[in-house]
PDB file of N, CA and C in Angstrom:
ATOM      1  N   UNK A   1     171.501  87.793 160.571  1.00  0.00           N
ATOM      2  CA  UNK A   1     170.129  87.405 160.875  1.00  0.00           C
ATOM      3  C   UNK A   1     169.383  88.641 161.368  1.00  0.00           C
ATOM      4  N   UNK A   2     168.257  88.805 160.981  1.00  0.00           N
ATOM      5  CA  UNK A   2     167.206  90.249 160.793  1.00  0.00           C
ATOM      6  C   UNK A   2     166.382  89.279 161.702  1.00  0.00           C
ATOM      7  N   UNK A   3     165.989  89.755 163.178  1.00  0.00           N
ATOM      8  CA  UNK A   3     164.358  89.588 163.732  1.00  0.00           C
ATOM      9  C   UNK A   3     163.391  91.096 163.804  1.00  0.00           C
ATOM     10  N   UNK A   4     162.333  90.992 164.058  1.00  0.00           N
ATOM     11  CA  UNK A   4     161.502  91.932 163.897  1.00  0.00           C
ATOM     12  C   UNK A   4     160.598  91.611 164.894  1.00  0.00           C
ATOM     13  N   UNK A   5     160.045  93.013 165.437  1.00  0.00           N
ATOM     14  CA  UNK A   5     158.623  92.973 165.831  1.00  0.00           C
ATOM     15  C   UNK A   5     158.116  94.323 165.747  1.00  0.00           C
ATOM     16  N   UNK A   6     156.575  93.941 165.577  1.00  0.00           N
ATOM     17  CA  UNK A   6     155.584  95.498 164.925  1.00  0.00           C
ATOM     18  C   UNK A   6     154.834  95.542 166.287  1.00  0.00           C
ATOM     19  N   UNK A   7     154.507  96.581 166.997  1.00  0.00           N
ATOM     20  CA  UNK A   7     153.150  96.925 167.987  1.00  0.00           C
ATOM     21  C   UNK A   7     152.664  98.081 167.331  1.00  0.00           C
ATOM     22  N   UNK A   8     151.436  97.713 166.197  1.00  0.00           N
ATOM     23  CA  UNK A   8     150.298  98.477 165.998  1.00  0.00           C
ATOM     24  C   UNK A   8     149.413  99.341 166.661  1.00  0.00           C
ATOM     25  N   UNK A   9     149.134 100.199 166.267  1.00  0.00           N
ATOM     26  CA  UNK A   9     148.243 101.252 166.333  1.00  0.00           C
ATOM     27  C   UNK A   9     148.033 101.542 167.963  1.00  0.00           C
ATOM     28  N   UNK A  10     148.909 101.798 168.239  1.00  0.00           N
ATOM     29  CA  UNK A  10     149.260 102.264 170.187  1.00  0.00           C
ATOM     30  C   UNK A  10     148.943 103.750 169.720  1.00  0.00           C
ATOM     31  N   UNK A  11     148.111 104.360 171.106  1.00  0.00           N
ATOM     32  CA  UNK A  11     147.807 104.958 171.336  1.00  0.00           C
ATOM     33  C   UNK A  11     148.721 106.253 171.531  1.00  0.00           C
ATOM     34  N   UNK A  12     149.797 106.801 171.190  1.00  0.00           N
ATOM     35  CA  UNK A  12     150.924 107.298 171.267  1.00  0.00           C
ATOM     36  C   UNK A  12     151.135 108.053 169.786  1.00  0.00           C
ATOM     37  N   UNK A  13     151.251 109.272 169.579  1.00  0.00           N
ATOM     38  CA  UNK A  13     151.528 110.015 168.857  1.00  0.00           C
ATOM     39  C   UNK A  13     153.164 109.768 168.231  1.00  0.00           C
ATOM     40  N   UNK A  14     153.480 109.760 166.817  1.00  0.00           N
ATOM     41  CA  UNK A  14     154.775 109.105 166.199  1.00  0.00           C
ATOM     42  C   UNK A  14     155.635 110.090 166.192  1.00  0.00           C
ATOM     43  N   UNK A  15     155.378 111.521 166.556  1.00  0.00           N
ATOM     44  CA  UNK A  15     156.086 112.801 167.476  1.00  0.00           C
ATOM     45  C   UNK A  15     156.889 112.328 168.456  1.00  0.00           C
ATOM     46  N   UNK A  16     155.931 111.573 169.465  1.00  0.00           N
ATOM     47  CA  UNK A  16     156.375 112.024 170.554  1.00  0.00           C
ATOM     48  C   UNK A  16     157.263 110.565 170.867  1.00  0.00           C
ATOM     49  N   UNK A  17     156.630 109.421 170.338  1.00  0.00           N
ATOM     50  CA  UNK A  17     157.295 107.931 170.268  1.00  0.00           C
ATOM     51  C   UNK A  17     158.726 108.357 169.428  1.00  0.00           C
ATOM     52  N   UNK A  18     158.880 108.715 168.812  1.00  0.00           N
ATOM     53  CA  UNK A  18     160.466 109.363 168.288  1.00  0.00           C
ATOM     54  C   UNK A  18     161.650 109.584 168.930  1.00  0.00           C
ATOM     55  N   UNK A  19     161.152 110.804 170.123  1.00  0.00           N
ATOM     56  CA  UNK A  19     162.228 111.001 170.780  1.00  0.00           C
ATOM     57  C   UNK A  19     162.469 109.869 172.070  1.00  0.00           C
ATOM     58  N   UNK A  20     161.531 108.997 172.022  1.00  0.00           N
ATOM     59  CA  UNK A  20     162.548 107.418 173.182  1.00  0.00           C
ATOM     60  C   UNK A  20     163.236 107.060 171.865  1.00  0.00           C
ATOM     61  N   UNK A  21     162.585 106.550 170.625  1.00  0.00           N
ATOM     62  CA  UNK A  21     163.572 105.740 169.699  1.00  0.00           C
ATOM     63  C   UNK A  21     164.831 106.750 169.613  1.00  0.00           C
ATOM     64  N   UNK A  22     164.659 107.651 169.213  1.00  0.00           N
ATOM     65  CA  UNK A  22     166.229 107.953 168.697  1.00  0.00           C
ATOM     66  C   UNK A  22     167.252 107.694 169.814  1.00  0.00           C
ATOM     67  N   UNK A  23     166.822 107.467 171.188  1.00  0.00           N
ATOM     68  CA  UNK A  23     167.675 107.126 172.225  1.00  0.00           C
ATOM     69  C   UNK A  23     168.387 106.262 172.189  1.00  0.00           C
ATOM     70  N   UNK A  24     167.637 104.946 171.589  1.00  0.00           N
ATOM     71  CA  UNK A  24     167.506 103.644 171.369  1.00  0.00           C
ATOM     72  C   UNK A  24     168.290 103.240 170.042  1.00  0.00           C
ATOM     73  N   UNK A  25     168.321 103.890 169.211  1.00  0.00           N
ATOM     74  CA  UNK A  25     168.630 103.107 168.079  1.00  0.00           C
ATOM     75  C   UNK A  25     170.195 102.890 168.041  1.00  0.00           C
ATOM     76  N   UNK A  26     170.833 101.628 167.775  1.00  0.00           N
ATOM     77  CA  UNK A  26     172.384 101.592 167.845  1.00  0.00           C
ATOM     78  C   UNK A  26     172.582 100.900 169.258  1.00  0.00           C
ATOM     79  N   UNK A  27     171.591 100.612 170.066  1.00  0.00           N
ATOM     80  CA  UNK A  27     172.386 100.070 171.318  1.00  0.00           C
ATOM     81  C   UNK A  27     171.915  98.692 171.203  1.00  0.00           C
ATOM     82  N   UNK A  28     172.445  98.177 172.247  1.00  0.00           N
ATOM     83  CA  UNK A  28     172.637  96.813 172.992  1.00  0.00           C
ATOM     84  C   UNK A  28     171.414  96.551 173.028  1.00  0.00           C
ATOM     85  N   UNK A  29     170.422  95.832 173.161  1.00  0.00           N
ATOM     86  CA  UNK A  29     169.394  95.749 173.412  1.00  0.00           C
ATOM     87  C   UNK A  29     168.985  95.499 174.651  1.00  0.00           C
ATOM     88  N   UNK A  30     169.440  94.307 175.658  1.00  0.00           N
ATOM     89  CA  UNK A  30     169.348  94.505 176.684  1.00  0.00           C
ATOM     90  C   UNK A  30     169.415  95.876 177.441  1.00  0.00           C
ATOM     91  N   UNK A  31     170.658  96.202 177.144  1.00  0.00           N
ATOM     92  CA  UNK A  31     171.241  97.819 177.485  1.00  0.00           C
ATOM     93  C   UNK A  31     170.185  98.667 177.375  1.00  0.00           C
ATOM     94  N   UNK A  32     169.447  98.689 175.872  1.00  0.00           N
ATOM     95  CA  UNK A  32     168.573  99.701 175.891  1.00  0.00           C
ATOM     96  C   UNK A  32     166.889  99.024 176.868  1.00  0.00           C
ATOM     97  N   UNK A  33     166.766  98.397 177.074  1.00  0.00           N
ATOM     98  CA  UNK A  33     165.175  97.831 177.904  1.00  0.00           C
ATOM     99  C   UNK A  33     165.723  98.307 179.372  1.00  0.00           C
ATOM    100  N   UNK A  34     167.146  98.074 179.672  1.00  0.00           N
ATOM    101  CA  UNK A  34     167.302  98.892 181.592  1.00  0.00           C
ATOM    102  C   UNK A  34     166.702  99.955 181.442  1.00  0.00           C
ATOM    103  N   UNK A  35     167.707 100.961 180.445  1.00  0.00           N
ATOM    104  CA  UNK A  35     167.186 102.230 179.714  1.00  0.00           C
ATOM    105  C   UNK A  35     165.875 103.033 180.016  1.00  0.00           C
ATOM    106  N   UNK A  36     164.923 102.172 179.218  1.00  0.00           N
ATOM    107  CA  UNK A  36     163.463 101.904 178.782  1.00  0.00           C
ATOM    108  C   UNK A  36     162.693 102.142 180.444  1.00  0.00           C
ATOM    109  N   UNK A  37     163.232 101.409 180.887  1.00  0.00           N
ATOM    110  CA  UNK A  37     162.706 101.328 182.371  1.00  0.00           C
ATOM    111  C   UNK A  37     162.890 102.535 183.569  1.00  0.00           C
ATOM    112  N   UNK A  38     163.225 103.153 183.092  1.00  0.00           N
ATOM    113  CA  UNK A  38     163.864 104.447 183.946  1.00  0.00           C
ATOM    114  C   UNK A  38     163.512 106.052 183.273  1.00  0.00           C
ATOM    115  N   UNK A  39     162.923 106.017 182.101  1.00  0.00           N
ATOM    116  CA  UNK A  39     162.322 106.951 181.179  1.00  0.00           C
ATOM    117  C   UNK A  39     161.196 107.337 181.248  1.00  0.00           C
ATOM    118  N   UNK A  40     160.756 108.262 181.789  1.00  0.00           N
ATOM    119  CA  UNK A  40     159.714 109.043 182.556  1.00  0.00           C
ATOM    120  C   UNK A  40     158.395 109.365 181.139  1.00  0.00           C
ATOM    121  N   UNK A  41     158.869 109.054 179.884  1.00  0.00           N
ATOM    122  CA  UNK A  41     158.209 109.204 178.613  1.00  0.00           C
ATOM    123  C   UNK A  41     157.101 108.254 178.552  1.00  0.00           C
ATOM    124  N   UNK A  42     155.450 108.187 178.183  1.00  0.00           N
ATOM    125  CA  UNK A  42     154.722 107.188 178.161  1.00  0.00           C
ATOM    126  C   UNK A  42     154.406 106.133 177.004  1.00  0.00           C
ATOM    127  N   UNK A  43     155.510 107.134 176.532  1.00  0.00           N
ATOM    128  CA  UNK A  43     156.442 105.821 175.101  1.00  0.00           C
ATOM    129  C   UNK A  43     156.843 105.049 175.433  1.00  0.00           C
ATOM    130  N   UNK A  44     157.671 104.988 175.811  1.00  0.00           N
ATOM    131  CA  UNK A  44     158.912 104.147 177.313  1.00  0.00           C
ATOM    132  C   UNK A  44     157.947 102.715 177.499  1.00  0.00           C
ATOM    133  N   UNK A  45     157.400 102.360 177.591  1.00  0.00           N
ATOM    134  CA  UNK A  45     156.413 101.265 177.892  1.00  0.00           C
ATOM    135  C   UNK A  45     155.913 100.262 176.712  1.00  0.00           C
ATOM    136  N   UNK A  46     155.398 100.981 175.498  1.00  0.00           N
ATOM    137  CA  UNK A  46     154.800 100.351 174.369  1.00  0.00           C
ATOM    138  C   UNK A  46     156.418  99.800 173.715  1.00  0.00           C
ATOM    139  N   UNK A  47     157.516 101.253 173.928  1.00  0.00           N
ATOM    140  CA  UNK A  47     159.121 100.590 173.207  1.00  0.00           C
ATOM    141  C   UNK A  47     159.223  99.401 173.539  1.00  0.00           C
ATOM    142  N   UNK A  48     159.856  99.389 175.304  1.00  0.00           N
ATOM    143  CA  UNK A  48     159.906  98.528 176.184  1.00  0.00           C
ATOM    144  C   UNK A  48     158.982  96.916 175.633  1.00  0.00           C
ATOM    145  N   UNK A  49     158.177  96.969 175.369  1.00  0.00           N
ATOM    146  CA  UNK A  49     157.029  96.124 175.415  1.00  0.00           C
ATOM    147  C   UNK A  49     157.654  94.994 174.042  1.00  0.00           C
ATOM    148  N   UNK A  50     157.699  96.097 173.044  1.00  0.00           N
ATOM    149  CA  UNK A  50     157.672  95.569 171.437  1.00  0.00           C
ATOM    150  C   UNK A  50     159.486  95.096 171.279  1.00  0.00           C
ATOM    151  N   UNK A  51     160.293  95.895 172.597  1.00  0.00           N
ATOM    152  CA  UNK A  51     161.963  95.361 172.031  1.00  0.00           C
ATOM    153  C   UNK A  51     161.215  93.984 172.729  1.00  0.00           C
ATOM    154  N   UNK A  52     160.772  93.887 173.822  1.00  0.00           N
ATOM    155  CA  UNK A  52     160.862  92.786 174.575  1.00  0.00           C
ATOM    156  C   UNK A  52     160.185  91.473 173.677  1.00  0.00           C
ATOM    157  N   UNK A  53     159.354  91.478 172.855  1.00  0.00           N
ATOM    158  CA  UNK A  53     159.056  90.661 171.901  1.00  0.00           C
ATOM    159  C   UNK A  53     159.601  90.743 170.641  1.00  0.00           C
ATOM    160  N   UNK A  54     160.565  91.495 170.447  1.00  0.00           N
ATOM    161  CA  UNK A  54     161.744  91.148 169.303  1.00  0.00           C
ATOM    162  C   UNK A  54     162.692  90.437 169.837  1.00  0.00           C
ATOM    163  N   UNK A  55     163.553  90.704 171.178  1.00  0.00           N
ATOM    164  CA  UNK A  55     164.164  89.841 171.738  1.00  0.00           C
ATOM    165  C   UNK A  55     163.671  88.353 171.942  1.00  0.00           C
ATOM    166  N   UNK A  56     162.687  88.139 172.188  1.00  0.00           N
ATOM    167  CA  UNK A  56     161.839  86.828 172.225  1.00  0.00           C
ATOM    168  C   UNK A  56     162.009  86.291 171.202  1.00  0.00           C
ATOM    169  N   UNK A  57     161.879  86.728 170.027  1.00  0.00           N
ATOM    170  CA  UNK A  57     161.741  86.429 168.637  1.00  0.00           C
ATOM    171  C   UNK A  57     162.583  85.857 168.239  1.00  0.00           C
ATOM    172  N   UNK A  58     163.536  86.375 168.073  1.00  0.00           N
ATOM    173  CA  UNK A  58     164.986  86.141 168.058  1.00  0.00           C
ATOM    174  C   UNK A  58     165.776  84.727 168.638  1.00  0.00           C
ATOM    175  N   UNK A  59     165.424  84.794 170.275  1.00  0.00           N
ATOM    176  CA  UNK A  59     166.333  83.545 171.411  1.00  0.00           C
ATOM    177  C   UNK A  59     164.640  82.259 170.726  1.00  0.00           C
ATOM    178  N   UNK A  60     163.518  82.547 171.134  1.00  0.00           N
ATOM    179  CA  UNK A  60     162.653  81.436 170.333  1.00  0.00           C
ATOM    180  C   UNK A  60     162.814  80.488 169.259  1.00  0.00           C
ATOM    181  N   UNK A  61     162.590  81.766 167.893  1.00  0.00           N
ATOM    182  CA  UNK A  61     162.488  81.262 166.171  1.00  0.00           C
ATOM    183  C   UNK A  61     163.502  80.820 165.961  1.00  0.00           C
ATOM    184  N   UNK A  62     164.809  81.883 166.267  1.00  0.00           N
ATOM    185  CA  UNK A  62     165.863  81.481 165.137  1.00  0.00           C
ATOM    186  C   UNK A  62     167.189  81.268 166.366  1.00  0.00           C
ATOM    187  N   UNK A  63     166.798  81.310 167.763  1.00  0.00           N
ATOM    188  CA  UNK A  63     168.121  80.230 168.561  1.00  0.00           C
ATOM    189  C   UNK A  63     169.180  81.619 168.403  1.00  0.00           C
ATOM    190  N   UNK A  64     168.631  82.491 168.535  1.00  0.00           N
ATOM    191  CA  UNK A  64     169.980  83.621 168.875  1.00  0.00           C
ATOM    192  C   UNK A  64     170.722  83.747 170.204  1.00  0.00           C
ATOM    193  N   UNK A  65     171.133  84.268 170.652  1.00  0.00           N
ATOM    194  CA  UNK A  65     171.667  84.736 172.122  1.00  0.00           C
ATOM    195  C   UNK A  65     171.341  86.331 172.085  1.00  0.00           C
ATOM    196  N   UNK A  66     170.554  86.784 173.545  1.00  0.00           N
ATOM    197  CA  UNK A  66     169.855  87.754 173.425  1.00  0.00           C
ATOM    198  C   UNK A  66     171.168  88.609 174.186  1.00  0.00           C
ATOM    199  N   UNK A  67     172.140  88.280 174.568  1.00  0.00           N
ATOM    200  CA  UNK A  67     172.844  89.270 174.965  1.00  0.00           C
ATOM    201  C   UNK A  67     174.319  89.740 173.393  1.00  0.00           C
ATOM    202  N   UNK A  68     173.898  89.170 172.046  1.00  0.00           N
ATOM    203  CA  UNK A  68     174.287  89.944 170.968  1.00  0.00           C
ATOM    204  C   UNK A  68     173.602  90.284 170.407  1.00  0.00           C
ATOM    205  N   UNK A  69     172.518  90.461 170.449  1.00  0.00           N
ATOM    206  CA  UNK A  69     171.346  91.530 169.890  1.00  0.00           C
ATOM    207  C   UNK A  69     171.603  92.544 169.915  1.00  0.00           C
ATOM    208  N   UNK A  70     171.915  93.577 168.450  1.00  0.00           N
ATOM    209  CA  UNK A  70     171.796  95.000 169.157  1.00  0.00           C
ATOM    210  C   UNK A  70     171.079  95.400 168.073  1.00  0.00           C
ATOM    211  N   UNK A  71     170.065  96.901 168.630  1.00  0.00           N
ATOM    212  CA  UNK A  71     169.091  97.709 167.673  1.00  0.00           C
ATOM    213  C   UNK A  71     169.271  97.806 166.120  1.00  0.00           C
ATOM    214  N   UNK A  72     169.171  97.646 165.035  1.00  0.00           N
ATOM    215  CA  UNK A  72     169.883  98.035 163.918  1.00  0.00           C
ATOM    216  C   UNK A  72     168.943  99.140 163.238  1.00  0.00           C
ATOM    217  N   UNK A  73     167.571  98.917 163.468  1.00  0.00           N
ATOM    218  CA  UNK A  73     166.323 100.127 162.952  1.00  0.00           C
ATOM    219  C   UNK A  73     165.297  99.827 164.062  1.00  0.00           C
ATOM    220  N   UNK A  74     165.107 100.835 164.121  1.00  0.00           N
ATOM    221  CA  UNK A  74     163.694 101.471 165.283  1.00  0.00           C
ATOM    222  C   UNK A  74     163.506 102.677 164.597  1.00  0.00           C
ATOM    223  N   UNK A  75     161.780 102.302 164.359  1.00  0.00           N
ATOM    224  CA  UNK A  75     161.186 103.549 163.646  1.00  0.00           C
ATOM    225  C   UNK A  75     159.933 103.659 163.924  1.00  0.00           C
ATOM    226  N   UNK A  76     158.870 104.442 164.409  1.00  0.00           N
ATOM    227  CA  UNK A  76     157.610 104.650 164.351  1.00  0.00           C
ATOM    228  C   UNK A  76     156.996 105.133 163.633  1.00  0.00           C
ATOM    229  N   UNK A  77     155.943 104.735 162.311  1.00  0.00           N
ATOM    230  CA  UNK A  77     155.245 104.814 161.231  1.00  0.00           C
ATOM    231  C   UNK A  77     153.936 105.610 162.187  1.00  0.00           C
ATOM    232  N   UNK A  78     153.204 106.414 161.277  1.00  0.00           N
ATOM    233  CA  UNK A  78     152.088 107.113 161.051  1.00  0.00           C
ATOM    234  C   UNK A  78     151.062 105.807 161.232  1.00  0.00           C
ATOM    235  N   UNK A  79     149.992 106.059 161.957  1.00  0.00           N
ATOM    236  CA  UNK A  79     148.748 104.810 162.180  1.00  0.00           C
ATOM    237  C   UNK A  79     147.504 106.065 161.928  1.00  0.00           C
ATOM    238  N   UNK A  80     146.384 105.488 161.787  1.00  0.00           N
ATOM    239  CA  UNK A  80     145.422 106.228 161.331  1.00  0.00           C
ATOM    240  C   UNK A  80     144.766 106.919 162.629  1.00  0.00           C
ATOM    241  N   UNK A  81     144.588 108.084 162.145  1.00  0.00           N
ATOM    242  CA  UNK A  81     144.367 109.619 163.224  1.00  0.00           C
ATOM    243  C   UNK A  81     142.561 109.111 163.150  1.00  0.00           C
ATOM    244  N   UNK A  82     142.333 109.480 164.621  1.00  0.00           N
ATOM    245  CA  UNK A  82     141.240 109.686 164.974  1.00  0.00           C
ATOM    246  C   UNK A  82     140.210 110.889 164.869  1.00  0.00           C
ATOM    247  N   UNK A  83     139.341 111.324 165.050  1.00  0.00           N
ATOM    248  CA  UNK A  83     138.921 112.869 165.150  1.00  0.00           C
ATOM    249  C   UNK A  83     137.801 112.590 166.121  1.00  0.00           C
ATOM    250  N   UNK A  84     138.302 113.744 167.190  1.00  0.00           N
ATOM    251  CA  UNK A  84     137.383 113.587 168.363  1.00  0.00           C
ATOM    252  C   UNK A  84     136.783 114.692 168.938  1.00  0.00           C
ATOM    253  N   UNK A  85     135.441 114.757 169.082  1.00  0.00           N
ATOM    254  CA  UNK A  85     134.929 116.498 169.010  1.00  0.00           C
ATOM    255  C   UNK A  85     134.973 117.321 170.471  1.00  0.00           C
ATOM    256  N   UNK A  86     135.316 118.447 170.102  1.00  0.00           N
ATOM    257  CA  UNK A  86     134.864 118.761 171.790  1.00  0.00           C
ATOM    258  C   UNK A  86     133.841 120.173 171.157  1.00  0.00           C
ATOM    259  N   UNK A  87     133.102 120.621 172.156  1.00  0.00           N
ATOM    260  CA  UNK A  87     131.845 121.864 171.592  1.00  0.00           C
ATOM    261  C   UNK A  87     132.569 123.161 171.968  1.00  0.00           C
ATOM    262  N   UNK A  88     132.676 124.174 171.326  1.00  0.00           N
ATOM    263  CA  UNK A  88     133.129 125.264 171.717  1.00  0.00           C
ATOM    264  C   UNK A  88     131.799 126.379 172.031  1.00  0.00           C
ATOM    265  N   UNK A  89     132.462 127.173 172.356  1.00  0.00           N
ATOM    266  CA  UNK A  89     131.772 128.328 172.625  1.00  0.00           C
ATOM    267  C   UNK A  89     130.871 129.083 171.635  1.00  0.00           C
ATOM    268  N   UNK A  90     129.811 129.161 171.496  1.00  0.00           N
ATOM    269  CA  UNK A  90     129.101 129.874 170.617  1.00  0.00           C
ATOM    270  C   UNK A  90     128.134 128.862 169.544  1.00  0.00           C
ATOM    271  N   UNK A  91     127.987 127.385 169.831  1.00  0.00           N
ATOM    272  CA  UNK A  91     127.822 126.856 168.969  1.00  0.00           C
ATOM    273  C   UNK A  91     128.660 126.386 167.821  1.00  0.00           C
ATOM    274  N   UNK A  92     130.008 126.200 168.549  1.00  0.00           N
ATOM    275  CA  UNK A  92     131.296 125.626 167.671  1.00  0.00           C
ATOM    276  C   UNK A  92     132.056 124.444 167.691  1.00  0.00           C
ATOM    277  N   UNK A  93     132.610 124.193 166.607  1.00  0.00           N
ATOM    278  CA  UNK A  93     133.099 122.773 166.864  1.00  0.00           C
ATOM    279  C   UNK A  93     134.333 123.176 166.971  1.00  0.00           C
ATOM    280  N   UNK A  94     134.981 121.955 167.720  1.00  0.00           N
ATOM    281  CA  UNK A  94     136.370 122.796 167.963  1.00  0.00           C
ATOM    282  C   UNK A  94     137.131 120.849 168.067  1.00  0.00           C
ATOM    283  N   UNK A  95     137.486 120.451 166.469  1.00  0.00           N
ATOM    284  CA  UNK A  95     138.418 119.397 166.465  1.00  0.00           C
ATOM    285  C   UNK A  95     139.362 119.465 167.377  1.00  0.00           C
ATOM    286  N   UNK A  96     139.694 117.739 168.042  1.00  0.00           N
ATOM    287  CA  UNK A  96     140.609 116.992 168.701  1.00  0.00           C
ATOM    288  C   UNK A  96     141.390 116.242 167.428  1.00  0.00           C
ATOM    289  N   UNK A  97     142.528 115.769 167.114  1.00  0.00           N
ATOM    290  CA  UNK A  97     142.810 114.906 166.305  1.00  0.00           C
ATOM    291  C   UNK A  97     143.855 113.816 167.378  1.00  0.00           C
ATOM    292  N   UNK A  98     143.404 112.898 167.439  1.00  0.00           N
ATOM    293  CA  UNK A  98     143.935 111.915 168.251  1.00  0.00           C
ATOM    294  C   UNK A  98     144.745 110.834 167.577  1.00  0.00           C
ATOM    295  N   UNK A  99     146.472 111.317 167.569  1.00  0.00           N
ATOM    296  CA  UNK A  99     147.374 110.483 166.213  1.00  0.00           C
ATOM    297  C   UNK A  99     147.575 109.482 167.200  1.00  0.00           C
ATOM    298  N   UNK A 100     148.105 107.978 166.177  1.00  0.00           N
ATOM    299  CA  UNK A 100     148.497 106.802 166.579  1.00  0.00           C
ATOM    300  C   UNK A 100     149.616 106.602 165.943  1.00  0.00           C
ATOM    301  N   UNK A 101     150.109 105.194 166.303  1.00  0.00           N
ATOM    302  CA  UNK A 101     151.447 105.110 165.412  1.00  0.00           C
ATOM    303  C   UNK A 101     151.610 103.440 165.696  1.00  0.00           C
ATOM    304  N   UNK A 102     152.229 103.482 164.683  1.00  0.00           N
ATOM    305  CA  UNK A 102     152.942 101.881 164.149  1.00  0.00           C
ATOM    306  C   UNK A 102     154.145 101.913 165.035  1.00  0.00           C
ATOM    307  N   UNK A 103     155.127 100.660 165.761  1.00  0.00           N
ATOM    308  CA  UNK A 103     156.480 100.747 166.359  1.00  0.00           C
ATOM    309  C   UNK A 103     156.844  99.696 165.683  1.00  0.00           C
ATOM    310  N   UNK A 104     158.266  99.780 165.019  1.00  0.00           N
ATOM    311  CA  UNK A 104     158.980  98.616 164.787  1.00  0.00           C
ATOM    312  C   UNK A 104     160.477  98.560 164.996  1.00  0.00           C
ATOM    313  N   UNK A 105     160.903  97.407 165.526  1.00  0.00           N
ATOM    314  CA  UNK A 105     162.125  97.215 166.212  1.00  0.00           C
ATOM    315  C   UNK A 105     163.153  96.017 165.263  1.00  0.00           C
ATOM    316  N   UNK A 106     164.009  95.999 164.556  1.00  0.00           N
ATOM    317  CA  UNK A 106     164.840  95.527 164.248  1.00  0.00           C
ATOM    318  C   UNK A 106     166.059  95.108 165.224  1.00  0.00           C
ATOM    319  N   UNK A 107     166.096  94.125 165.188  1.00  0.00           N
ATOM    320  CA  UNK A 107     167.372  93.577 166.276  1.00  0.00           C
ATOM    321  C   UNK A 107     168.253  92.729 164.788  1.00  0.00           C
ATOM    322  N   UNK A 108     169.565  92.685 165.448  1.00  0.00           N
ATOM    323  CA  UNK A 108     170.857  91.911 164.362  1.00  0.00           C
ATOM    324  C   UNK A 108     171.363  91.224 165.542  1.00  0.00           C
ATOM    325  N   UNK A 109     172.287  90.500 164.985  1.00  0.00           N
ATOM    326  CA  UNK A 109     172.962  90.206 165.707  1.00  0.00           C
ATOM    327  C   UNK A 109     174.721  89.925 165.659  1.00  0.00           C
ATOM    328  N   UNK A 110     175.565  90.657 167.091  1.00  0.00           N
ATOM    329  CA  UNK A 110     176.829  91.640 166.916  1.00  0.00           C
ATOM    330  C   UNK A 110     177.366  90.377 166.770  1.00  0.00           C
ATOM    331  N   UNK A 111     178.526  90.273 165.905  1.00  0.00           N
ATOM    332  CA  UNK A 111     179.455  89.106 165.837  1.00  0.00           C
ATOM    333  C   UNK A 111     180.725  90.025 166.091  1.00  0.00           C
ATOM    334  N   UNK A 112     181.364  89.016 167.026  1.00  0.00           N
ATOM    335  CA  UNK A 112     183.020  89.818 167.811  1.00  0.00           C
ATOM    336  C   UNK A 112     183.853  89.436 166.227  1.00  0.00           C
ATOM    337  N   UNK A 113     184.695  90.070 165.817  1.00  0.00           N
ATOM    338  CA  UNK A 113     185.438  89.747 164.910  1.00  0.00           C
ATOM    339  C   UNK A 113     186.586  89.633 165.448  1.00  0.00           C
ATOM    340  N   UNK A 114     187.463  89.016 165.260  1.00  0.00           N
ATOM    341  CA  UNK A 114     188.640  88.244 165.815  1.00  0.00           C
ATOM    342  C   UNK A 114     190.004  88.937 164.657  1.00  0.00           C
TER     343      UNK A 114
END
């Protein structure tokens, strides 16, 4: 069983949202939201946010148990870049580009094999 959840166009560059996921990907899920909570990154929050409504997703829709949930894909997609001006010196423009990003969290769920 595949649950999902997307948090769109957050304010967070898909650079810098990268290095919490790659932390993340392959763990426990619970495991990884303690994690999440202790990560000084201002990624750390929107992750946090979007596992926490995949986990939902999951024990809600389809009656899982949220303590065999674990990560199977976490990836942050490209969202559409802003352009924001600031004036330079001399009568110059001097572009800001302000990137966003897509988050999506795949949860499975671990079956003990016997």
């Amino acid at each position: 069983m595949e649950v999902r959840a997307v948090t769109k166009y957050t304010g967070i560059s898909p650079q810098k949202a990268r290095l919490v996921l790659n932390e993340m990907r392959g763990r426990q899920a619970e495991e990884a939201l303690t994690l999440l909570q202790f990560m000084p990154q201002q990624a750390a929050k929107v992750v946090a946010k979007t596992l926490k409504s995949a986990i939902a997703n999951g024990v809600e829709n389809f009656g899982l148990e949220a303590e065999e949930l674990y990560i199977s894909q976490i990836y942050a997609d490209m969202a559409p870049n802003r352009r924001w001006r600031r004036f330079g010196a001399r009568g110059r423009f001097k572009p800001w580009i302000r990137r966003s990003s897509h988050i999506t969290v795949v949860l499975e769920e671990r079956l003990d094999e016997v």
